[in-house]
N, C-alpha and C. Protein backbone atom coordinates (compact mmCIF):
# COMPACT_ATOMS: atom_id res chain seq x y z
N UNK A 1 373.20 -87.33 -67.64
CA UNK A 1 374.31 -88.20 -67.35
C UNK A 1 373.81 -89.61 -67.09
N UNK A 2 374.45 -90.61 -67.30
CA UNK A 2 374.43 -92.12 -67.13
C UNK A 2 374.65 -92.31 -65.82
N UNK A 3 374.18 -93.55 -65.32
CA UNK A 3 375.02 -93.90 -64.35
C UNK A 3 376.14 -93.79 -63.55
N UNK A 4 376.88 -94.40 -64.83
CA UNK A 4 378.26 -94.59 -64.60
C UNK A 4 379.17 -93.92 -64.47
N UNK A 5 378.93 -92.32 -65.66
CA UNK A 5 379.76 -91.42 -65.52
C UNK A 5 379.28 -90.64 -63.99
N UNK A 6 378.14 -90.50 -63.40
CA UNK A 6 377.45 -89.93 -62.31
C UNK A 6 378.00 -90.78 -61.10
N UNK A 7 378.25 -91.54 -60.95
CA UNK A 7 378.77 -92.52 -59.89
C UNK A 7 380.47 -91.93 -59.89
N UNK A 8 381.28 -92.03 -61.70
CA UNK A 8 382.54 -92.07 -61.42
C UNK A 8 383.11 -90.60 -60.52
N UNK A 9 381.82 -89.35 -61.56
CA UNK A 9 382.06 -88.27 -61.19
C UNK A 9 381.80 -88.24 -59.20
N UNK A 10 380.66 -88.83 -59.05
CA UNK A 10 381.18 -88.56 -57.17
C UNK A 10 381.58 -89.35 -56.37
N UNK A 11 382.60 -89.94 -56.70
CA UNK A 11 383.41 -90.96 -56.48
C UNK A 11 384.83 -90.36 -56.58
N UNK A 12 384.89 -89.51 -57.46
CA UNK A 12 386.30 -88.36 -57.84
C UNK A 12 386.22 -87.36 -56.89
N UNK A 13 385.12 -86.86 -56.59
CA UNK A 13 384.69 -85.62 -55.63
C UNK A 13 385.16 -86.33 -54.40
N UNK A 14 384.51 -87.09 -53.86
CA UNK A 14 384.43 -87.79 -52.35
C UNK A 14 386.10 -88.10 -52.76
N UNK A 15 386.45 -88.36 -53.65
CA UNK A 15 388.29 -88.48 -53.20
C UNK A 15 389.25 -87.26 -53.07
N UNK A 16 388.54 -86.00 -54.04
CA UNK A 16 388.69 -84.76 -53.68
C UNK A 16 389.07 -84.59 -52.38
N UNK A 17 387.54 -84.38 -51.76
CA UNK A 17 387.21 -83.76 -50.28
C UNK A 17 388.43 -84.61 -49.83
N UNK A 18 388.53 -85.93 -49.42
CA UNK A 18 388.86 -86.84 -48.87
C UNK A 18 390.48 -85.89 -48.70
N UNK A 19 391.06 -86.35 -49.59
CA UNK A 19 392.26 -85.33 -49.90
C UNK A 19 392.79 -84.58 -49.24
N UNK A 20 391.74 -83.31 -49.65
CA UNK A 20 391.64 -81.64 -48.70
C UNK A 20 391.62 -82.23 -47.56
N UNK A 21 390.48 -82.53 -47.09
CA UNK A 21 390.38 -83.09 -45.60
C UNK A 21 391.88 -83.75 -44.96
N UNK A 22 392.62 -84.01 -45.23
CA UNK A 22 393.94 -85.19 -44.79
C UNK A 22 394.84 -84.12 -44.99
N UNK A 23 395.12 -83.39 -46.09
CA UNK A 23 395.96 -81.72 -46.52
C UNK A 23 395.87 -81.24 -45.13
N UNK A 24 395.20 -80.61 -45.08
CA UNK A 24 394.40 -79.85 -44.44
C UNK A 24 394.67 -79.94 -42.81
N UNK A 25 394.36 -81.82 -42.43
CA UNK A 25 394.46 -81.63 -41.23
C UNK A 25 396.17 -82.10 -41.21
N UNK A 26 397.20 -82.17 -41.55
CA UNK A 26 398.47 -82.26 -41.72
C UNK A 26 399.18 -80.96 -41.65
N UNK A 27 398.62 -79.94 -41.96
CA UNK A 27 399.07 -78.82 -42.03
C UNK A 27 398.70 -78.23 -41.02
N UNK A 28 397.60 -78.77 -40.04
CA UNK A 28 396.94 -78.28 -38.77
C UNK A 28 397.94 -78.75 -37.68
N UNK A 29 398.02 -80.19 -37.91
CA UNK A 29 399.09 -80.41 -36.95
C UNK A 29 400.38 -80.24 -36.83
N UNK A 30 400.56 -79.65 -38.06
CA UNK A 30 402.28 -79.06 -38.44
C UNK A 30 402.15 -78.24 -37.30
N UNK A 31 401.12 -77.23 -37.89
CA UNK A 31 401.30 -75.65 -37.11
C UNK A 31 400.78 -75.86 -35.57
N UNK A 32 400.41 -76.83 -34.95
CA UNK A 32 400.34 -76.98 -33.87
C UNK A 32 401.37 -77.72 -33.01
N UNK A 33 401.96 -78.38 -33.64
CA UNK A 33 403.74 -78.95 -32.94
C UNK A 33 404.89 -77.51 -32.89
N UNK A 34 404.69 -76.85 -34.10
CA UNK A 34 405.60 -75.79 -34.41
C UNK A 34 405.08 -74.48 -33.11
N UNK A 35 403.97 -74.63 -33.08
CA UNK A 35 403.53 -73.42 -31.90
C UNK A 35 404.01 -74.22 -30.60
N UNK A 36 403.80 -75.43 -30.14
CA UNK A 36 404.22 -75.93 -28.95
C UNK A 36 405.85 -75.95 -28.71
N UNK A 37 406.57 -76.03 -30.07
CA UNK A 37 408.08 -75.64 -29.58
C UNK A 37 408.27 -74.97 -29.60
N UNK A 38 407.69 -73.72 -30.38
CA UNK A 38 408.02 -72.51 -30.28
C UNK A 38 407.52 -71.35 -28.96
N UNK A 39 406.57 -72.01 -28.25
CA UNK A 39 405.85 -71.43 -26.81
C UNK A 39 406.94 -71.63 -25.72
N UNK A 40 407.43 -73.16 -26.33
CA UNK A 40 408.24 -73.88 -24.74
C UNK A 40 409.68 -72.57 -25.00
N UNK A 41 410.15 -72.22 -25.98
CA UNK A 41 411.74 -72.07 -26.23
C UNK A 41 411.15 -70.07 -26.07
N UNK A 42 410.44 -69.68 -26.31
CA UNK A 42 409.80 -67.81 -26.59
C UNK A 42 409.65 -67.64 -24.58
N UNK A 43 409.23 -68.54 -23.85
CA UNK A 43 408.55 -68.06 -22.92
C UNK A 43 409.26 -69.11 -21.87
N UNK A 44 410.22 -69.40 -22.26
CA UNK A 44 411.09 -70.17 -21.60
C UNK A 44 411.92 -69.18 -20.17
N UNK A 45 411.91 -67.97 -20.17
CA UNK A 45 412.58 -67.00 -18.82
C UNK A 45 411.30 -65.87 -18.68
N UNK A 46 410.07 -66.59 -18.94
CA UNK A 46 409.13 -65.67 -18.25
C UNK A 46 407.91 -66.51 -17.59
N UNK A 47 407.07 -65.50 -17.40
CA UNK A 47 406.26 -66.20 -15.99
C UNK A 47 405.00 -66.90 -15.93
N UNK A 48 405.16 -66.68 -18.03
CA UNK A 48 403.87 -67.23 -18.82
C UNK A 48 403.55 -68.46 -18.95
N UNK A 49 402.88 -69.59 -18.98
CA UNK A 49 402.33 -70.69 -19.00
C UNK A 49 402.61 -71.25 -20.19
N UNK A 50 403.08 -72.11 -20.54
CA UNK A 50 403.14 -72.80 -21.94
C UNK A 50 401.75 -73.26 -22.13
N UNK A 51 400.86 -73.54 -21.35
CA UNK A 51 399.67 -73.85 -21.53
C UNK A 51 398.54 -72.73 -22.02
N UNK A 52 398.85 -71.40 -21.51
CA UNK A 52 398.05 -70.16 -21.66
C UNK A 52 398.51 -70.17 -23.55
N UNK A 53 399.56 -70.73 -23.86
CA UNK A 53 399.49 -70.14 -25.57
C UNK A 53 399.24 -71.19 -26.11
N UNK A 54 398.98 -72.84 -25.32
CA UNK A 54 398.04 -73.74 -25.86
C UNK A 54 396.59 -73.28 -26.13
N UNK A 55 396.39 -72.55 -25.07
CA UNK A 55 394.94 -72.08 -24.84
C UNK A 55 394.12 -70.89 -26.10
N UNK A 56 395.40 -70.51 -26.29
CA UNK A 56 395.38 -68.98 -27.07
C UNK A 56 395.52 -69.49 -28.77
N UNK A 57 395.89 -71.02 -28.61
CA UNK A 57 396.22 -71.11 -30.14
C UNK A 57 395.21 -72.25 -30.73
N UNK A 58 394.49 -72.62 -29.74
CA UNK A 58 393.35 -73.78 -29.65
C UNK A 58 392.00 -73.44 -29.10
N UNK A 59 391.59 -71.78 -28.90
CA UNK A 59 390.64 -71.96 -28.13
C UNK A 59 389.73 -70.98 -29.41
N UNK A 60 390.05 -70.51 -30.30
CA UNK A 60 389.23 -69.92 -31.51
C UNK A 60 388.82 -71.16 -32.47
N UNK A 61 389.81 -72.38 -32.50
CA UNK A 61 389.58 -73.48 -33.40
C UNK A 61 388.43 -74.29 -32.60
N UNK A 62 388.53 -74.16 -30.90
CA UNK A 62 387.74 -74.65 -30.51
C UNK A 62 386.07 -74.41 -30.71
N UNK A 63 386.37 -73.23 -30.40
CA UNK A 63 384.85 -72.27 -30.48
C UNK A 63 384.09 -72.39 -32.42
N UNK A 64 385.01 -72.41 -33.06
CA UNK A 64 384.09 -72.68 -33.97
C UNK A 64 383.72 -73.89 -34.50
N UNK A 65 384.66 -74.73 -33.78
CA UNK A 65 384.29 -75.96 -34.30
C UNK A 65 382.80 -76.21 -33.36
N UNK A 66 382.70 -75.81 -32.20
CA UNK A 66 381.59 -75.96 -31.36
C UNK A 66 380.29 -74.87 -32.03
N UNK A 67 380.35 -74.25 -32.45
CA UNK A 67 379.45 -72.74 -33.10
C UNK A 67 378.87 -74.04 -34.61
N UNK A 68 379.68 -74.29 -35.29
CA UNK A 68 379.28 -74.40 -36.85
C UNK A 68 378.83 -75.76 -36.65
N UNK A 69 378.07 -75.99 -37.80
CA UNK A 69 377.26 -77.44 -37.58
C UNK A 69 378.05 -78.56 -38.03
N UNK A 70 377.93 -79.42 -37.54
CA UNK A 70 378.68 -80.99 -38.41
C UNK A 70 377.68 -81.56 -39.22
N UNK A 71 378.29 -81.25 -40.30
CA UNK A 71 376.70 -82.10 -41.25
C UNK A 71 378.02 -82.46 -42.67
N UNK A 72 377.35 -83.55 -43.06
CA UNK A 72 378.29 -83.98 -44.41
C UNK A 72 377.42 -84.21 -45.37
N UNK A 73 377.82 -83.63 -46.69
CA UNK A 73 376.62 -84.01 -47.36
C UNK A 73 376.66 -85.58 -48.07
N UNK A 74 375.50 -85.51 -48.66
CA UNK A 74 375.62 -86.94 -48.90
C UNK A 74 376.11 -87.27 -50.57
């Protein structure tokens, strides 16, 4: 490959990822507004914590984001 086509090609990729990445986290925060109204209105006449199903719906995303490495390639 040339240059140019080698540059255009990861230049298309990195707008790929870029993409997914923004997808991705849009659809994260969908489902995390939709669990917070749906915790407040489900557990609204019981004795449960709206915070305990913050905890329950954020604490596996937590753990692996803390477990797996942050590395980007280049």
């Amino acid at each position: 490959m040339t240059d140019g086509l080698k540059r255009t090609y990861q230049e298309r990729e990195r707008l790929r990822a870029v993409t997914a990445f923004l997808f991705f986290g849009i659809l994260t925060y969908a489902a995390y507004c939709l669990v917070i109204a749906g915790a407040q209105d489900v557990i609204a006449w019981t004795f449960i914590q709206t915070s305990l199903v913050l905890i329950a719906n954020i604490g596996p995303y937590f753990v692996v984001t803390f477990m797996a490495p942050n590395s980007v390639p280049n």
